[in-house]
Structures are given as structure tokens and as C-alpha cells.
Protein backbone atom coordinates (compact mmCIF):
# COMPACT_ATOMS: atom_id res chain seq x y z
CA UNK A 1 0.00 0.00 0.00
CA UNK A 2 1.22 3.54 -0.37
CA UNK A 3 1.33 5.86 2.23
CA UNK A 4 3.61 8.30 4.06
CA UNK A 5 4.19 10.46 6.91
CA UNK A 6 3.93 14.14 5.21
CA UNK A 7 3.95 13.77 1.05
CA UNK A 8 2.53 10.37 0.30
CA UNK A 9 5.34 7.52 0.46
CA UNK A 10 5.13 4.23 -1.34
CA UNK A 11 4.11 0.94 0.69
CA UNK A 12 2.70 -2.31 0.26
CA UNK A 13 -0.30 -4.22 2.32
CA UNK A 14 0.11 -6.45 5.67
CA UNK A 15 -0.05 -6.90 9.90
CA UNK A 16 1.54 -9.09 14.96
CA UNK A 17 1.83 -7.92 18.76
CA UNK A 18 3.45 -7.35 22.20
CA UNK A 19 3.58 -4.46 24.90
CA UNK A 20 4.41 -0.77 24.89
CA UNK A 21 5.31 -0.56 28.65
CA UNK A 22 8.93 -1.30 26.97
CA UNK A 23 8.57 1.48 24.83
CA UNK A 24 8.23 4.00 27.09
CA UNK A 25 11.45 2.88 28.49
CA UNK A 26 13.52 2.93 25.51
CA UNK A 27 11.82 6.66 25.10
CA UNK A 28 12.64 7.43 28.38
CA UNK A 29 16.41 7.51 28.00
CA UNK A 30 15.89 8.95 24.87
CA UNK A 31 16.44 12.38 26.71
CA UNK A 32 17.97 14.39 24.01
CA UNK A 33 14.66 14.24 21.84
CA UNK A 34 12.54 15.80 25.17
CA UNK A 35 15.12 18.07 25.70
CA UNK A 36 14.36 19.38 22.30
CA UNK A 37 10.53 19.59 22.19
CA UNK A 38 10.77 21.60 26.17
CA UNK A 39 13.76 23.70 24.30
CA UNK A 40 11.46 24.47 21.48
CA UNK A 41 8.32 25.43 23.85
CA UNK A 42 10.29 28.03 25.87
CA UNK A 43 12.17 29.13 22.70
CA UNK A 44 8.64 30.28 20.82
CA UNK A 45 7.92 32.32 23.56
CA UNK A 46 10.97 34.35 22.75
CA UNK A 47 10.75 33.64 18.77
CA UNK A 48 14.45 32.55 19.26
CA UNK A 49 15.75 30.48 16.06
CA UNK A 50 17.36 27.09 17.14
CA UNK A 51 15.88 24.86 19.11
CA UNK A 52 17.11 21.25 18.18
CA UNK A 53 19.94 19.93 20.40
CA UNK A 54 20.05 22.61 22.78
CA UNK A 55 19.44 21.29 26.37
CA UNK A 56 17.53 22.49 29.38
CA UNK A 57 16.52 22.19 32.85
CA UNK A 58 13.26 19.43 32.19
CA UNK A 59 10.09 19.88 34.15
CA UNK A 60 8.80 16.16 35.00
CA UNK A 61 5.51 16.84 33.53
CA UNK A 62 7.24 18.18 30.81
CA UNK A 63 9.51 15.83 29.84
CA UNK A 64 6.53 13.06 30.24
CA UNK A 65 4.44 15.16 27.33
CA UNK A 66 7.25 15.55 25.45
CA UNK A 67 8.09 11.59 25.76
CA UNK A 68 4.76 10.41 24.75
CA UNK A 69 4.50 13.18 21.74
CA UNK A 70 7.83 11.83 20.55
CA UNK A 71 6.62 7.78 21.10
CA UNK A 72 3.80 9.03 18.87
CA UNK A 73 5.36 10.76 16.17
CA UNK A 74 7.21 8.96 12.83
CA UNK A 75 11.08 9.30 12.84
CA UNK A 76 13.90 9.13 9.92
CA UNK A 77 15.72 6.77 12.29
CA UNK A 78 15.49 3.79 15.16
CA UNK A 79 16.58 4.78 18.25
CA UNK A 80 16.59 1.75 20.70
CA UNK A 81 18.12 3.60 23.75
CA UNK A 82 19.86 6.89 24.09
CA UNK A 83 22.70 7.63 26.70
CA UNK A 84 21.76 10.97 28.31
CA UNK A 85 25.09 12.11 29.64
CA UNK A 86 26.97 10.73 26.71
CA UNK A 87 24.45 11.89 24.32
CA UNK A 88 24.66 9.64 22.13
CA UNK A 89 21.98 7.33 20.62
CA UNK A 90 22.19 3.75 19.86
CA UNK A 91 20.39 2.88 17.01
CA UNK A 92 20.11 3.27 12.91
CA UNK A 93 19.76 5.53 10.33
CA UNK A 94 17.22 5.48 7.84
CA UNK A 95 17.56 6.90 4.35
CA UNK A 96 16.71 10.51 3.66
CA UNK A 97 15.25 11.37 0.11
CA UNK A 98 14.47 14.75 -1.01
CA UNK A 99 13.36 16.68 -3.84
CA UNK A 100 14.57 19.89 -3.70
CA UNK A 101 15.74 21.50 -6.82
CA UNK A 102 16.31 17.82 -7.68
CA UNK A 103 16.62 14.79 -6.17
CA UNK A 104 18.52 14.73 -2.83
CA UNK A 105 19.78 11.24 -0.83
CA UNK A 106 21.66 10.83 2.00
CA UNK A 107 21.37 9.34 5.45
CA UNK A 108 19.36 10.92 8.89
CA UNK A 109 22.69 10.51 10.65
CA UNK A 110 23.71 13.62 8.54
CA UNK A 111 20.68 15.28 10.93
CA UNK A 112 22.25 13.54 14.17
CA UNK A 113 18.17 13.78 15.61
CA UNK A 114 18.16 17.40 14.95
CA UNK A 115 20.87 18.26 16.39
CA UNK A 116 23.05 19.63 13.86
CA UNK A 117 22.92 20.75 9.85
CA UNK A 118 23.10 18.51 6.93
CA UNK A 119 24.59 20.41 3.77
CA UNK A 120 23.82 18.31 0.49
CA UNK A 121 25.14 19.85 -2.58
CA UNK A 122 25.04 22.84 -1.37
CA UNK A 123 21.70 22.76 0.68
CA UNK A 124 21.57 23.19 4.32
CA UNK A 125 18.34 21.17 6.32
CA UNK A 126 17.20 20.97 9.79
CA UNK A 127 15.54 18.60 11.49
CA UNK A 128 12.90 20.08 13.48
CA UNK A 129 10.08 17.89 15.18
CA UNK A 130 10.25 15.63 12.83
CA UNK A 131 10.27 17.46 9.66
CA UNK A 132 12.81 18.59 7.43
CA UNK A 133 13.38 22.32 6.86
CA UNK A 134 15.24 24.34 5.02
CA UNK A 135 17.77 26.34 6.35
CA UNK A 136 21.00 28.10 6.23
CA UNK A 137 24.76 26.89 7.49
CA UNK A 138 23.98 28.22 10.96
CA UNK A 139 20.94 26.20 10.97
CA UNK A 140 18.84 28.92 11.66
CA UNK A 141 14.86 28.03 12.17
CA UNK A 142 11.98 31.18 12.45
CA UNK A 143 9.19 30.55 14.07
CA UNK A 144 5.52 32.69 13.74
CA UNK A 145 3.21 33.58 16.35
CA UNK A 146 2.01 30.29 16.69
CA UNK A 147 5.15 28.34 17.48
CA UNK A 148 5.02 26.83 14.11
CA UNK A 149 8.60 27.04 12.17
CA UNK A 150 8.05 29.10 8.85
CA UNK A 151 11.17 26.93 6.75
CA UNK A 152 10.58 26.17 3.59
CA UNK A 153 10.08 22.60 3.26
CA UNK A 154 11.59 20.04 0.28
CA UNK A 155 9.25 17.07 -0.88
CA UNK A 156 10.16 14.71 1.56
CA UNK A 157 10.01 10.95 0.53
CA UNK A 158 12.27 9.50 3.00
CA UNK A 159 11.90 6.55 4.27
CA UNK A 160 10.93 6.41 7.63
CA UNK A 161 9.93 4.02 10.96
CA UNK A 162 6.79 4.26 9.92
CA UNK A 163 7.43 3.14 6.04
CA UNK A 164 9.73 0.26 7.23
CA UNK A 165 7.48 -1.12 9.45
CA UNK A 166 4.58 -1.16 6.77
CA UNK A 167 7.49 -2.75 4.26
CA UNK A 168 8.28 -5.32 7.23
CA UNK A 169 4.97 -6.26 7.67
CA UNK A 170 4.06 -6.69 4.14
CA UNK A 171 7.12 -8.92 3.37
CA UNK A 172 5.67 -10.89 6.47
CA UNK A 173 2.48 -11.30 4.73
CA UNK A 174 3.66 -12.28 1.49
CA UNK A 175 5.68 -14.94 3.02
CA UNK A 176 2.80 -15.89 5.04
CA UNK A 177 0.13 -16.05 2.52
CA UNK A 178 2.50 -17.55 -0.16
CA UNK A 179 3.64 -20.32 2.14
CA UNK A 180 0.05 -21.29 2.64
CA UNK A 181 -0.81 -21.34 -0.78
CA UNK A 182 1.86 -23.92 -1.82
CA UNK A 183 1.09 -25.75 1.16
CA UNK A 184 -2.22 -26.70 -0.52
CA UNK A 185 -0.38 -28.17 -3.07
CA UNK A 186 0.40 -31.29 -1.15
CA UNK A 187 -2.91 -31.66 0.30
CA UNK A 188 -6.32 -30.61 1.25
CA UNK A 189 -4.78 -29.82 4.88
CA UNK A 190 -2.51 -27.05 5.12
CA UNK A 191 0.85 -27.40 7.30
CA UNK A 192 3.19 -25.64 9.38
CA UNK A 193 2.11 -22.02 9.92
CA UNK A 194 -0.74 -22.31 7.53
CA UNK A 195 -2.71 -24.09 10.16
CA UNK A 196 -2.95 -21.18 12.32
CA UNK A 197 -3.99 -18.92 8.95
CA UNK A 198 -6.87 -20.75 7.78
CA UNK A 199 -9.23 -20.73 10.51
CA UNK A 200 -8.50 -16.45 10.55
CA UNK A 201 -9.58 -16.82 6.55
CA UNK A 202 -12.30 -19.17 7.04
CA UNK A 203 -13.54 -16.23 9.87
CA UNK A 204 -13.17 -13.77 7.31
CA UNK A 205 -14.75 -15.56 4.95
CA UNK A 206 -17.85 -16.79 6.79
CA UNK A 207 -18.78 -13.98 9.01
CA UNK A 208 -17.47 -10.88 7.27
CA UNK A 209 -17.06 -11.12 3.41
CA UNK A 210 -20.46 -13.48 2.64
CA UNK A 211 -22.75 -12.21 5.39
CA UNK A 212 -22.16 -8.66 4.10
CA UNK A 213 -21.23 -8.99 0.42
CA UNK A 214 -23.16 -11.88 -0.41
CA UNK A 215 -22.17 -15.49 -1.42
CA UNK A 216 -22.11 -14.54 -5.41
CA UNK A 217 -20.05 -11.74 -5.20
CA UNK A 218 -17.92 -12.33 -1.98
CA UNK A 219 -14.53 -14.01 -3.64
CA UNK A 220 -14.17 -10.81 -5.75
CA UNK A 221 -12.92 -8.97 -2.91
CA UNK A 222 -11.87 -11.35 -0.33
CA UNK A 223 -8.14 -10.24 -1.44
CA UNK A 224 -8.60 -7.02 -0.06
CA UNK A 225 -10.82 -8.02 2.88
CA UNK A 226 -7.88 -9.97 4.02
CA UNK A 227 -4.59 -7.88 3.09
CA UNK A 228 -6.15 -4.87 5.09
CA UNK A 229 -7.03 -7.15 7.87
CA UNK A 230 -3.98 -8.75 8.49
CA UNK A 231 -2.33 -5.52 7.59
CA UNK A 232 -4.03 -3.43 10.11
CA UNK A 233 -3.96 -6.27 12.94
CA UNK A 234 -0.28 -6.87 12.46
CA UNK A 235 0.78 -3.33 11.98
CA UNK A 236 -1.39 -2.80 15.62
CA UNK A 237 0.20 -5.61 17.52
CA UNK A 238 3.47 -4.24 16.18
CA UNK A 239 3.32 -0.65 17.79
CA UNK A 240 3.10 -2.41 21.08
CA UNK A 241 6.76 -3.95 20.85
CA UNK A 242 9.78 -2.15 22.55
CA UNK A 243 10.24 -0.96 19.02
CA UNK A 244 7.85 2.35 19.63
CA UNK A 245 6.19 2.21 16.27
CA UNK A 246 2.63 3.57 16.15
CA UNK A 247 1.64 3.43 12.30
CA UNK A 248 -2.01 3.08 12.56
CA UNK A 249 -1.56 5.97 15.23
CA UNK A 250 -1.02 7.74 12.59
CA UNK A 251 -3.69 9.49 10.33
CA UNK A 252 -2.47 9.82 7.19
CA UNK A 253 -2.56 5.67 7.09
CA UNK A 254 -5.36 5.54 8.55
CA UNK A 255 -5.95 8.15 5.74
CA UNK A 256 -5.26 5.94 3.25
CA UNK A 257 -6.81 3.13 4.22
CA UNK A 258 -9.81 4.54 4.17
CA UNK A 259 -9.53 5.59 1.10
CA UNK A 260 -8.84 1.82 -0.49
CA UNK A 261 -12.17 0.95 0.61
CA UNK A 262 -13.80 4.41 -0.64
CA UNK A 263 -12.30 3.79 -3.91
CA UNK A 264 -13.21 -0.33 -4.54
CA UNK A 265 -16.92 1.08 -2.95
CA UNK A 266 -17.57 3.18 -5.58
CA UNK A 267 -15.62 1.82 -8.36
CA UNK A 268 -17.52 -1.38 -7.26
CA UNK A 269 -20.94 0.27 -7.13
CA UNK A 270 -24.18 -0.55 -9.27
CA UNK A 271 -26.73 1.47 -10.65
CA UNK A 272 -29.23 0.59 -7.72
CA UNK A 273 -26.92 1.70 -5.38
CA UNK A 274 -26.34 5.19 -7.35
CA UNK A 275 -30.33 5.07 -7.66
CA UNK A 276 -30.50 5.05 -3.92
CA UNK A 277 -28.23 8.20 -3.61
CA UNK A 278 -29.65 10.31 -6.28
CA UNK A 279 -32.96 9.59 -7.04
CA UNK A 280 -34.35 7.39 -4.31
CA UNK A 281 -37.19 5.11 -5.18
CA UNK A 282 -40.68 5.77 -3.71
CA UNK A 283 -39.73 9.14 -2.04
CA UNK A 284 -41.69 12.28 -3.18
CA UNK A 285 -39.68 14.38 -6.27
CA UNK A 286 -39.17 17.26 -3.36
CA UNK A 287 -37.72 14.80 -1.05
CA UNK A 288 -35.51 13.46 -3.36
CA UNK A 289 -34.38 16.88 -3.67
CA UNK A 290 -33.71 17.44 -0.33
CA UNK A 291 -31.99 13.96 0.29
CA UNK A 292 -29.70 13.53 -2.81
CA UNK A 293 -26.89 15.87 -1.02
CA UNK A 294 -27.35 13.97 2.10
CA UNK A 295 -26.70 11.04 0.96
CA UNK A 296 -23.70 12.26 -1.34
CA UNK A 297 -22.37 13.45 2.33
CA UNK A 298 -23.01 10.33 3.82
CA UNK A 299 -20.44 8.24 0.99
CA UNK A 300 -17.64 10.62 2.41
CA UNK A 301 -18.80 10.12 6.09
CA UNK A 302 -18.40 6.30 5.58
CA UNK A 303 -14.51 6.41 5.09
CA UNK A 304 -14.52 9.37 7.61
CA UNK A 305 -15.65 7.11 10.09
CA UNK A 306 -13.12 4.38 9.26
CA UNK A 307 -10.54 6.49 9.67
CA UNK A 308 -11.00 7.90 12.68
CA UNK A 309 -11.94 5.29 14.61
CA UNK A 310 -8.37 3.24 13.71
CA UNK A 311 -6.50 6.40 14.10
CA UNK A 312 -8.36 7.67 17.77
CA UNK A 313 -8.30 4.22 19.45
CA UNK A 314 -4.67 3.52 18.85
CA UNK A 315 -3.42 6.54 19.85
CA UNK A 316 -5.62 7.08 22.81
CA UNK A 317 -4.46 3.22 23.61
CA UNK A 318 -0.53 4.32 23.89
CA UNK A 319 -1.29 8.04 25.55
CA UNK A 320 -3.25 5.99 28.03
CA UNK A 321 -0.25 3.00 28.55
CA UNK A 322 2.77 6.01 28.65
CA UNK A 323 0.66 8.56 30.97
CA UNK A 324 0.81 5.04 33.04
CA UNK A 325 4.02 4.26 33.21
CA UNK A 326 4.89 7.94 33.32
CA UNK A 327 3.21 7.52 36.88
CA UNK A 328 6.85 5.91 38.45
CA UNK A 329 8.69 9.05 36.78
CA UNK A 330 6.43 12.10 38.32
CA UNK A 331 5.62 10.62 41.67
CA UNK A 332 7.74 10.99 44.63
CA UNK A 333 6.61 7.87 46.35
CA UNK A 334 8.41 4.98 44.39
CA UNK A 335 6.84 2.36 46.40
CA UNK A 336 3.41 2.98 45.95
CA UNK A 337 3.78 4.47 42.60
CA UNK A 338 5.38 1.43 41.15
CA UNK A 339 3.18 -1.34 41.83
CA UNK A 340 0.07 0.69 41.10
CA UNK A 341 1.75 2.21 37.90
CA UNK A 342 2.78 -1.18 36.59
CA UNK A 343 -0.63 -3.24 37.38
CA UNK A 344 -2.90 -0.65 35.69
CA UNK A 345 -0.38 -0.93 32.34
CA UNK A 346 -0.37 -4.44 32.60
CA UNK A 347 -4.31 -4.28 32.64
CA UNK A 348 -4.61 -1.89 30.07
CA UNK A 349 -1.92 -3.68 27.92
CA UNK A 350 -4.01 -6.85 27.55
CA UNK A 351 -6.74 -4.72 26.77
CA UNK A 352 -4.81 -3.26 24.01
CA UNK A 353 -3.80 -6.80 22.57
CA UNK A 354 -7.56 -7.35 22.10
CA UNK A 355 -8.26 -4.13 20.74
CA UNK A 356 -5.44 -4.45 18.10
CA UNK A 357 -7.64 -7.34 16.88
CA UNK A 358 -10.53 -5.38 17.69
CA UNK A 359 -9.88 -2.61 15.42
CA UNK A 360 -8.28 -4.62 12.57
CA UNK A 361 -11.53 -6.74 12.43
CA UNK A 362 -14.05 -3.67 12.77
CA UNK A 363 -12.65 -2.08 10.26
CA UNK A 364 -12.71 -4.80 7.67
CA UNK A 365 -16.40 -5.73 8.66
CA UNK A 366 -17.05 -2.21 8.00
CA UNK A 367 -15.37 -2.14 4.70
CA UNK A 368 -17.24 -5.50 3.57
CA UNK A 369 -20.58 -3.58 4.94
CA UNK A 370 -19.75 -0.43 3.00
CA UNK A 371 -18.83 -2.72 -0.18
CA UNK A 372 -21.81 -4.57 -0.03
CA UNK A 373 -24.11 -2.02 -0.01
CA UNK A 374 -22.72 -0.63 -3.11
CA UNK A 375 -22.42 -3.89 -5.15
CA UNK A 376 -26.15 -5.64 -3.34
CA UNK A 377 -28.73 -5.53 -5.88
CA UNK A 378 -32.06 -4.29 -5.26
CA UNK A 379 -35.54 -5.89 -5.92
CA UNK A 380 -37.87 -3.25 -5.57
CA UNK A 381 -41.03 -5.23 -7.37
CA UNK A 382 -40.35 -7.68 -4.89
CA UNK A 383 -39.70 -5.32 -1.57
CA UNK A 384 -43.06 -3.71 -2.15
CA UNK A 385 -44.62 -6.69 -1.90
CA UNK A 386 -43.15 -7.78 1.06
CA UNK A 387 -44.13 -4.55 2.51
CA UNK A 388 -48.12 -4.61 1.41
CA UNK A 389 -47.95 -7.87 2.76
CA UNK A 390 -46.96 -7.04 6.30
CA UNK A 391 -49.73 -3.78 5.94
């Protein structure tokens, strides 16, 4: 599938899952990114220039808002654990790609997290809250009223967390979904890793794709129905590794998503279901009137609806999870903080196992509901009788 971060990046389609408690720690030494985001908040106030890489004195609070905003946000690079007194990070760079007066590649260590200036054929950019900027050798950044920088910014097409993990998990799924095909091959009875697949297709299949799409018409889009399910659910159970990815967190995949299944709906769509939206049958001409916008609304409230509800519950699942563990680093009573701090995440964090599932099911039943409306055809000689019959 193809989706990005700011301009639209390329990806493919897929979806596993663990616990974020171990993400907050990884983000917690990851000081010299919080140091940044408090730098930049008391340096708008002033409308002073550079923010990234300076360091400051770090309210707790703080530093906990600034911890979760970074766990939440994409990143041109992995960072498994920073050393705050060293500073320096342990991790890997990810490749940068610009277009800026052509096409400009080199790698985020260049940006060092912000922290200093990359200068590419002649080019100076900035790394600032995790977008690139354009600036000059000094690495100067200007900021409006608002806090907002005002840098021009290049194309950016880099490939990011977010776009490796989407990458990872589609490899996954090819090598899931091919294995299980050519385990067919030697028998009615898959094997190996294929036995836990086909009882998750068989679910699909029974009481998602024909229940809402119909048994004639079902198989046509069973291929979707089960890339963006696996793809969502995998991608889900993913953000909650040590790894701190959260790529259904955000919106512009969920974004996208949403707008694979707005697409196949009305590319998919018949002439009763266009009927129904612009000239409804048996409803007075001034009605219809009144009604045909409405219901134009309602096919871009559909994939509204899908998106949001992926992108809202995610997020709110890790804010919820970090502001928990954040409990141990703001209190001043270690004993009782702990225990309490660490039971609630652990409850919350099987809750958020089943809600990775959750969500990647909802939203495919949603997108078979939305399909089959559009693709159902419609007896109306028939309805009408029906209805005089129960009169």
C-alpha cells in the first residue's frame, strides 16, 4: 500500500503484537529528543531560532508530554536507547530522500536527531520535530506567532519508521500467505504455519465477506478483505513492541486506508446503489431533492468514520499506557507508585492486545458492509410486496 508520513510515500499491504510498557522505556532515556521539544516550547515564547539539540533544565511533567509526543510521532531513524550524559543514541539511520531542486539522498545521521545541519550539494536542512526544513549553514529556524517554524520545506520521501514497518509487515504477509498457498499443493490440509492462517480466513470468509457482500459476489474482494485485515492487525500488535512504532496511530494511514475501501466502494458500485443516492425510489420528487446531497455526504462520512476510529483508538491506547508508566517518573513515592503504575499498564496492555484485533476486524467488517451495499442488488417489485404484505 502507499502511504507516508507528510507527502505520500510508497508501501505495500500487511499486519503481529506485544507491549508498549517497553517502549516507554527505551523513550525514556531517549532524553535528548525531550530536551528538544521543552527547548522548542520556551524558545517560541521568545521567537528565538534554534531549538534542536540545545538542552535544558526538564520539568517532570514536561519531559513526560514531550516523551509520549515523541513515542507518537514517525522518525527518519530507530533509536533503541539513548545515553543521556553521553548523548549519544544507539540505534540506525534510515535513508533521507528529497526533492529539492532535484533529487537529494543521503542518510538521517547527517541530521544527528536534529541536532546539527546537513549540507547536500550545497543545501543546508534541519531537522525540526520531525520534519525537514530548510535552512541556512547556521541552521537557523523562524518561528511565527504560533510556534510553528516558517522553513521552507523540500518534498520529503524518506523513508521512515513508519514506512519500514509497513514494508516489514508486508514482506511478512507475502511470506505468510504464499507459504500457505503452496502448502495446498500437497494436500487438502494445510501445514506448518498455515494451520494457524486458515481458521483467521475461514472467519473472514464466513462472518465478514459473505454475510455482508453476499455469497455470489464475496470471492471478488476477499483479497482485499484480508490484506487490510492482516495488515491493520499486524501493523497494531506491532506498535506495542519495545520498538515504539505507532503506524495506525497515525492518520495519514489511517488516511489511506480509508480511502482503499472508498475507492473499490464506488468503483464497485451498481446502478441501484447510485439510484439510492440520487434519485431514491418511492420518495416524493421534493424529497428526493432534499436527500440527494445527504446522501452524497453520507459516501464521504463512511470512510470518515473508518478512519478515525483506527486512528483515535490507537493513539488514545498508547497516551493511556505512557501517561501510566509515566506515573513511576512524576511521583515521589516509588513504592506505591510502582506497583500501582505497573498493574494498571499491565491491565490496560491486555486490553490493548484485544483491541489491536478489535480494530483490525471492525474495520474490515465495516469495509465489507460499506462494499456490499454498493455492489447488493435491489428488488424493488419484490420489496413492495413484502411490505403490502406485512400492511
Amino acid at each position: 500500500m502507499v502511504i507516508s508520513n507528510k507527502p505520500l510515500k510508497f508501501i505495500l499491504a500487511a499486519l503481529v503484537a506485544c507491549s508498549p510498557v517497553m517502549s516507554f522505556a527505551n523513550s525514556e532515556n531517549d532524553s535528548t529528543h525531550v530536551q528538544n521539544e521543552v527547548a522548542h516550547e520556551e524558545k517560541v515564547v521568545s521567537h528565538n531560532a534554534p531549538v534542536e539539540g540545545e538542552h535544558v533544565a526538564l520539568d517532570p511533567k514536561a519531559k513526560v508530554d514531550a516523551f509520549i509526543d515523541h513515542h507518537l510521532q514517525d522518525s527518519h531513524d530507530f533509536v533503541f536507547f539513548s545515553d543521556e550524559k553521553e548523548n549519544k543514541h544507539y540505534g540506525f539511520p534510515l535513508p533521507v530522500i528529497l526533492i529539492d531542486g532535484g533529487l537529494k539522498i543521503f542518510s538521517s545521521s547527517k541530521l544527528h536527531h536534529g541536532e546539527e545541519v546537513a549540507e547536500v550539494d550545497g543545501n543546508f536542512y534541519k531537522l525540526v520535530h520531525g520534519k525537514i526544513y530548510k535552512t541556512d549553514a547556521a541552521g537557523t529556524i523562524n518561528f511565527n506567532e504560533h510556534g510553528h517554524p516558517e522553513n521552507e520545506k523540500p518534498l520529503d520521501f524518506s523513508i521512515t519508521k513508519n514506512v519500514v514497518s509497513m514494508l516489514f509487515v508486508s514482506i511478512l504477509l507475502l511470506i505468510m500467505f504464499t507459504g500457505l498457498a503452496r502448502s495446498y499443493k500437497k494436500g487438502p490440509i494445510p501445514t506448518g504455519f498455515g494451520r494457524v492462517l486458515e481458521p483467521l480466513i475461514i472467519f473472514i470468509r464466513d462472518e465478514i465477506a459473505v454475510p455482508n457482500i453476499g455469497e455470489k459476489k464475496y470471492r471478488k474482494y476477499m483479497g482485499y478483505l484480508l490484506t487490510v485485515f492482516f495488515f491493520v492487525w499486524l501493523l497494531n500488535l506491532l506498535g506495542m513492541t519495545p520498538l515504539g512504532i505507532n503506524v495506525t496511530g497515525n492518520i495519514a494511514i489511517t488516511v489511506c486506508l480509508a480511502a482503499f475501501t472508498f475507492i473499490i466502494t464506488q468503483f464497485s458500485a451498481n446502478k441501484d446503489y447510485w439510484g439510492h443516492i440520487f434519485w431514491m425510489p418511492g420518495v416524493p420528487v421534493p424529497m428526493k431533492i432534499i436527500l440527494a446531497p445527504i446522501e452524497i455526504l453520507g459516501t464521504l462520512t463512511k470512510p470518515f468514520a473508518l478512519l478515525i476510529r483506527l486512528y483515535a483508538n490507537i493513539t488514545a491506547g498508547h497516551v493511556v499506557i505512557m501517561s501510566l508508566i509515566a506515573m513511576i517518573f512524576v511521583g515521589k513515592n516509588l513504592a506505591a507508585d510502582l506497583p500501582i503504575s505497573l498493574g494498571l499498564t499491565l491491565f490496560i496492555s491486555v486490553i490493548e492486545v484485544l483491541v489491536a484485533f478489535l480494530q483490525a476486524f471492525i474495520f474490515t467488517m465495516l469495509s465489507s458492509l460499506f462494499i456490499g451495499m454498493a455492489v447488493q442488488d435491489h428488488d424493488h417489485a419484490h420489496h413492495h410486496e413484502d411490505e403490502t404484505a406485512i400492511i
